[in-house]
Protein backbone atom coordinates (compact mmCIF):
# COMPACT_ATOMS: atom_id res chain seq x y z
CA UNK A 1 0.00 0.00 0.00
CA UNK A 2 2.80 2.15 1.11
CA UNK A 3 4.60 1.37 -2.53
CA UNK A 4 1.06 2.44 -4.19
CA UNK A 5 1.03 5.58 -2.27
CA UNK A 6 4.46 6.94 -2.91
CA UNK A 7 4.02 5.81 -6.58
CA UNK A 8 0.46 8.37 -6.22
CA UNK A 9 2.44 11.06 -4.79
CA UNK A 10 5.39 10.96 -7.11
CA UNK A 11 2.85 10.93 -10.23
CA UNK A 12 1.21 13.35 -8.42
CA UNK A 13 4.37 15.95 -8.24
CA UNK A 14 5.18 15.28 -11.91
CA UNK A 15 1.92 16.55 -12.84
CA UNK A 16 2.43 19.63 -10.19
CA UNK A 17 6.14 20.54 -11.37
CA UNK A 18 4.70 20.75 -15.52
CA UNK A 19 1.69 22.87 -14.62
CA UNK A 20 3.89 25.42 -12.88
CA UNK A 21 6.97 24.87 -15.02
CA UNK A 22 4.37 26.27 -17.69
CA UNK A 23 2.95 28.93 -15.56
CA UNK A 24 6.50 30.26 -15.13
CA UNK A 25 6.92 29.91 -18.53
CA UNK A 26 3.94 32.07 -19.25
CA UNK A 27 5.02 34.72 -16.97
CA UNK A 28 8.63 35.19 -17.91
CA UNK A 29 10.35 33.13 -14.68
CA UNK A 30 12.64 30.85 -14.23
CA UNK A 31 11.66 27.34 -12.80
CA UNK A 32 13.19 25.11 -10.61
CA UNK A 33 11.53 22.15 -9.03
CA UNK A 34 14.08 22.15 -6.04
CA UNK A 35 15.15 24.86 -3.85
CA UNK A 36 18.72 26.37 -5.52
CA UNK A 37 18.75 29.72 -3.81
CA UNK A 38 18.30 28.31 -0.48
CA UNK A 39 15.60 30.15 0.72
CA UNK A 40 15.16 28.90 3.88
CA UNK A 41 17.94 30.23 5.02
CA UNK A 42 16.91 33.45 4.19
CA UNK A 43 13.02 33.12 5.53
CA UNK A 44 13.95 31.66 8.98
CA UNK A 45 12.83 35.17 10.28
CA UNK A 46 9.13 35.25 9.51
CA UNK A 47 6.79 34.09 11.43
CA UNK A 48 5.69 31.25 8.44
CA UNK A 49 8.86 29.79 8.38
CA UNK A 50 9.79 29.82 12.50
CA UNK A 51 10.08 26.32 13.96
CA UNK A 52 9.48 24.64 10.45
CA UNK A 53 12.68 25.85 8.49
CA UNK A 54 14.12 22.90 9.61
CA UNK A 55 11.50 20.01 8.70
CA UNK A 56 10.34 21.78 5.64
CA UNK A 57 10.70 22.20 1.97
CA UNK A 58 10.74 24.49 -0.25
CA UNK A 59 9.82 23.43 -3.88
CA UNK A 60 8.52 24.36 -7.10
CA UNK A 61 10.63 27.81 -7.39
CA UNK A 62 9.68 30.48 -9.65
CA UNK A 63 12.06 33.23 -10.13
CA UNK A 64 12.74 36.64 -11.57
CA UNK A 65 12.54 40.59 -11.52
CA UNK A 66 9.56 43.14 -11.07
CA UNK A 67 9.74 46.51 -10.15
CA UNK A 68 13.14 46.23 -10.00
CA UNK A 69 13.23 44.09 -6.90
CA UNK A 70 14.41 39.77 -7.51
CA UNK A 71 10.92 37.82 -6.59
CA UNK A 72 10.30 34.59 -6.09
CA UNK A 73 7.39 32.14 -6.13
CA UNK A 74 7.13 29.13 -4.29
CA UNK A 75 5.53 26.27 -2.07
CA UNK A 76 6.70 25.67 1.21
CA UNK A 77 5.28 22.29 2.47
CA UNK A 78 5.61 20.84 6.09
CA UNK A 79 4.25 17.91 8.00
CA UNK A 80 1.93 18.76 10.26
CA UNK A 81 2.29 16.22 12.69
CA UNK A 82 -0.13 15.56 15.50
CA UNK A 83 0.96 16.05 19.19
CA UNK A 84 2.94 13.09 21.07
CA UNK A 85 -0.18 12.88 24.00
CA UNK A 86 -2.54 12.54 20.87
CA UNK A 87 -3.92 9.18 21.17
CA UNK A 88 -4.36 6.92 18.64
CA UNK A 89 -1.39 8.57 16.73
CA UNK A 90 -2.74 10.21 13.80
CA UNK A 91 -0.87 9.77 10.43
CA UNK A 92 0.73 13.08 9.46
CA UNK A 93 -0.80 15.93 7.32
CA UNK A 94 0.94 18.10 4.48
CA UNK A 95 0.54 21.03 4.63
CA UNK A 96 1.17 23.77 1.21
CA UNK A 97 1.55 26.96 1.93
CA UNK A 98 2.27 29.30 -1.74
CA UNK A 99 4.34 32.21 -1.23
CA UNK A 100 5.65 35.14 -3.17
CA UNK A 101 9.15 36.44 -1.88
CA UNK A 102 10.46 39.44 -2.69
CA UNK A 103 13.79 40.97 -2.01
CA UNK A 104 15.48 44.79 -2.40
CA UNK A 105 18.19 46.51 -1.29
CA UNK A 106 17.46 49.64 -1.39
CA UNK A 107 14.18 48.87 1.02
CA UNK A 108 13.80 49.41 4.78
CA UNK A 109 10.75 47.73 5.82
CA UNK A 110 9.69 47.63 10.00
CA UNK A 111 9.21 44.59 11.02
CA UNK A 112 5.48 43.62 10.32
CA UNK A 113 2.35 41.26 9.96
CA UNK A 114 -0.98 41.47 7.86
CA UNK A 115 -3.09 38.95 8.18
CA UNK A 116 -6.84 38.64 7.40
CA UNK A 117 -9.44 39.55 11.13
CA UNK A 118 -9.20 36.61 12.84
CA UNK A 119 -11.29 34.82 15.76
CA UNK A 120 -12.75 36.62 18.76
CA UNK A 121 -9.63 35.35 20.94
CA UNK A 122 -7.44 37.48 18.60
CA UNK A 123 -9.53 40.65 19.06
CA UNK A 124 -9.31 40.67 22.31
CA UNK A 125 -5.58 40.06 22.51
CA UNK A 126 -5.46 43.05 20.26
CA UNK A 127 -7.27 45.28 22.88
CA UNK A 128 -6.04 44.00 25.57
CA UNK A 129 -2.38 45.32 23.84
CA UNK A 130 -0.77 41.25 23.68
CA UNK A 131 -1.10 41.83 19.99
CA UNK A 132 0.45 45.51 19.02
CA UNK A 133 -2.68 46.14 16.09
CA UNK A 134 -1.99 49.16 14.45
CA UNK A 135 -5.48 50.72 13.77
CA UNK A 136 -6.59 52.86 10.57
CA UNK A 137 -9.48 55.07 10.95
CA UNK A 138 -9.74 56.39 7.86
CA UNK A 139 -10.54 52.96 6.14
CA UNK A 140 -12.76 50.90 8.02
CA UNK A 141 -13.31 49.03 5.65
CA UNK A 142 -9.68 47.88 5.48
CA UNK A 143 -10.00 47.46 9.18
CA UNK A 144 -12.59 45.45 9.18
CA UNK A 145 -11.08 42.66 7.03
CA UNK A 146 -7.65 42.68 7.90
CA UNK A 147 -5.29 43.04 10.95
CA UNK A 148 -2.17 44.62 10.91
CA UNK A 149 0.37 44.36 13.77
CA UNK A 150 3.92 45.59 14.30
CA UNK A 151 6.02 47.06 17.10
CA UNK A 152 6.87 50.46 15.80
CA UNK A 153 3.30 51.12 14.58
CA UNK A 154 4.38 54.54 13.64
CA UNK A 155 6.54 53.18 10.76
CA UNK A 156 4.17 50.04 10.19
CA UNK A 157 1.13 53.00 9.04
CA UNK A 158 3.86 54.46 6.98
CA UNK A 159 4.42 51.63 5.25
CA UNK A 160 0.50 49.77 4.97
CA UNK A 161 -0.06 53.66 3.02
CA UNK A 162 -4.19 54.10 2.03
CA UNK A 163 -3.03 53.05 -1.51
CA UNK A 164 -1.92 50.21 -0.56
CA UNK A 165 -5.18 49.62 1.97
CA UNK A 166 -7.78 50.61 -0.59
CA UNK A 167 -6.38 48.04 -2.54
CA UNK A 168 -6.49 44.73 -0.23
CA UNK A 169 -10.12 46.20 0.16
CA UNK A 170 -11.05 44.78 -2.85
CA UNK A 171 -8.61 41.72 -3.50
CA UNK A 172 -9.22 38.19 -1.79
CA UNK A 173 -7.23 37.61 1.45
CA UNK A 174 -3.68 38.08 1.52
CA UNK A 175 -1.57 37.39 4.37
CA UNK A 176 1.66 39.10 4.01
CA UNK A 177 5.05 39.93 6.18
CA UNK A 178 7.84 42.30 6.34
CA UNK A 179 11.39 43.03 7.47
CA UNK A 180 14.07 45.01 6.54
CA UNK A 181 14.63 44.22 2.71
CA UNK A 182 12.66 41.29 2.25
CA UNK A 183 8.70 41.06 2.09
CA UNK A 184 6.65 38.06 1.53
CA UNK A 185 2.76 37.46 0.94
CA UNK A 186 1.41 34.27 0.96
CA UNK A 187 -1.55 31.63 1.08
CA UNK A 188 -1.22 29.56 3.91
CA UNK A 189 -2.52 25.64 3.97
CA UNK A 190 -3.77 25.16 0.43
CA UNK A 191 -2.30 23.50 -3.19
CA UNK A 192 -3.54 26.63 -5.19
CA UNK A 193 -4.58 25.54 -8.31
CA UNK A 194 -2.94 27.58 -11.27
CA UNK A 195 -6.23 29.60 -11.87
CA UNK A 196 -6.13 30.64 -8.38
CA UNK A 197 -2.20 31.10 -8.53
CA UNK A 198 -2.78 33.80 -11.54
CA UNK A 199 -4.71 36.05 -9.31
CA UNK A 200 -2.53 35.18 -6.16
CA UNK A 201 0.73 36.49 -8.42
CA UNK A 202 -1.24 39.40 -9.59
CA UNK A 203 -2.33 40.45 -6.10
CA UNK A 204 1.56 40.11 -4.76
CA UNK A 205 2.41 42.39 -7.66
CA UNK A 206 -0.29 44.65 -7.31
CA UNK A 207 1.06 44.81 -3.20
CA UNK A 208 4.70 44.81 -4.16
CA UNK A 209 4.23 48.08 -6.33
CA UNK A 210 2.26 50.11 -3.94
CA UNK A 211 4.57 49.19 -0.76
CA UNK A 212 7.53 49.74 -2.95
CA UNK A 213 6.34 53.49 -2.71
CA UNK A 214 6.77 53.76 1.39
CA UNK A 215 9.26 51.25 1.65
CA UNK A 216 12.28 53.44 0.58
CA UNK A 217 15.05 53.75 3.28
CA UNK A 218 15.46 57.20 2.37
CA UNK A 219 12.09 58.00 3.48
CA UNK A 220 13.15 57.01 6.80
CA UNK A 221 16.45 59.02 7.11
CA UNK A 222 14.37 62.12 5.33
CA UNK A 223 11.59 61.54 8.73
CA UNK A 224 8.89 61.23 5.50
């Protein structure tokens, strides 16, 4: 059974690595089925990545240039194991998370998190000041769909500019984080098939241009 299975999966990831090989194709990146810039290394910051670098993979690269900043998309896929107490032991989950990576120098991003609202329990971490939400009262809109957290909110409103907030309005959910010179969106426990991985790329392009307008170092050292 075990033999049938891995002969399913590897079938399986065949199939995967052609339909993205061609979406790259179509979109003028380069493919790689394997990990050759080690991105891991690079990710082991955000908050995705933390306590999973080490178990999981990154596959199915995509790489290239927009906006004059080096992008990359990907799937990072872990095991989500259950807990040791669980009892009977329960077999293993994957778990696909798609993410678009984008790195540039010439950035200075505060550390940050944007994520869509989440459960009660979150809200009230967020009032009770456990979560540092930074709050925007000129969309509500915005705020009603999505929270934003960061310590140095003052930068993190900077950078989330209304541009940049009218236009998540309108797009499907993006979860998204940011530090320094590297920025990420992303899709978290899903295989996104490639119709949903055109508008997924679009979206992370649409974002990348707008924050690349508030993201410039020499805003900072200017006090913009």
């Amino acid at each position: 059974m075990d033999g049938v299975f891995r002969l399913f999966r590897t079938n399986t990831d065949e199939k995967r690595c052609k339909e993205l090989s061609a979406f790259a194709q179509k979109h003028g990146l380069i493919f790689s089925p394997d990990d050759p810039f080690f991105l891991q290394n690079q990710l082991k910051q955000f908050k995705l990545f933390k306590n999973r670098s080490s178990e999981g993979l990154v596959q199915n690269v995509m790489q290239g240039t927009a906006d004059g900043a080096e992008i990359f998309l990907f799937e990072f896929v872990y095991d989500n194991d259950s807990s040791n107490w669980d009892w009977p032991k329960q077999q293993p989950t994957e778990v696909v998370n798609t993410v678009f990576f984008v790195q540039r120098k010439d950035w200075y991003l505060p550390d940050f998190q944007l994520k869509p609202v989440g459960d009660w329990w979150e809200k009230l971490l967020g009032k009770l000041g456990v979560i540092n939400i930074c709050h925007f009262r000129d969309t509500p809109a915005f705020t009603e769909k999505y929270q934003v957290s960061g310590e140095h909110e003052t930068l993190v409103k900077k950078v989330m500019g209304k541009a940049l907030r009218q236009f998540l309005i309108n797009k499907q959910p993006l979860y998204a984080e940011g530090s320094n010179f590297y920025m990420l969106t992303f899709y978290p426990n899903r295989e996104m098939t490639t119709y949903e991985l055109e508008w997924f790329y679009h979206d992370s392009l649409g974002f990348l241009k707008l924050i690349r307008e508030t993201a410039h170092l020499e805003q900072w050292e200017k006090g913009a």
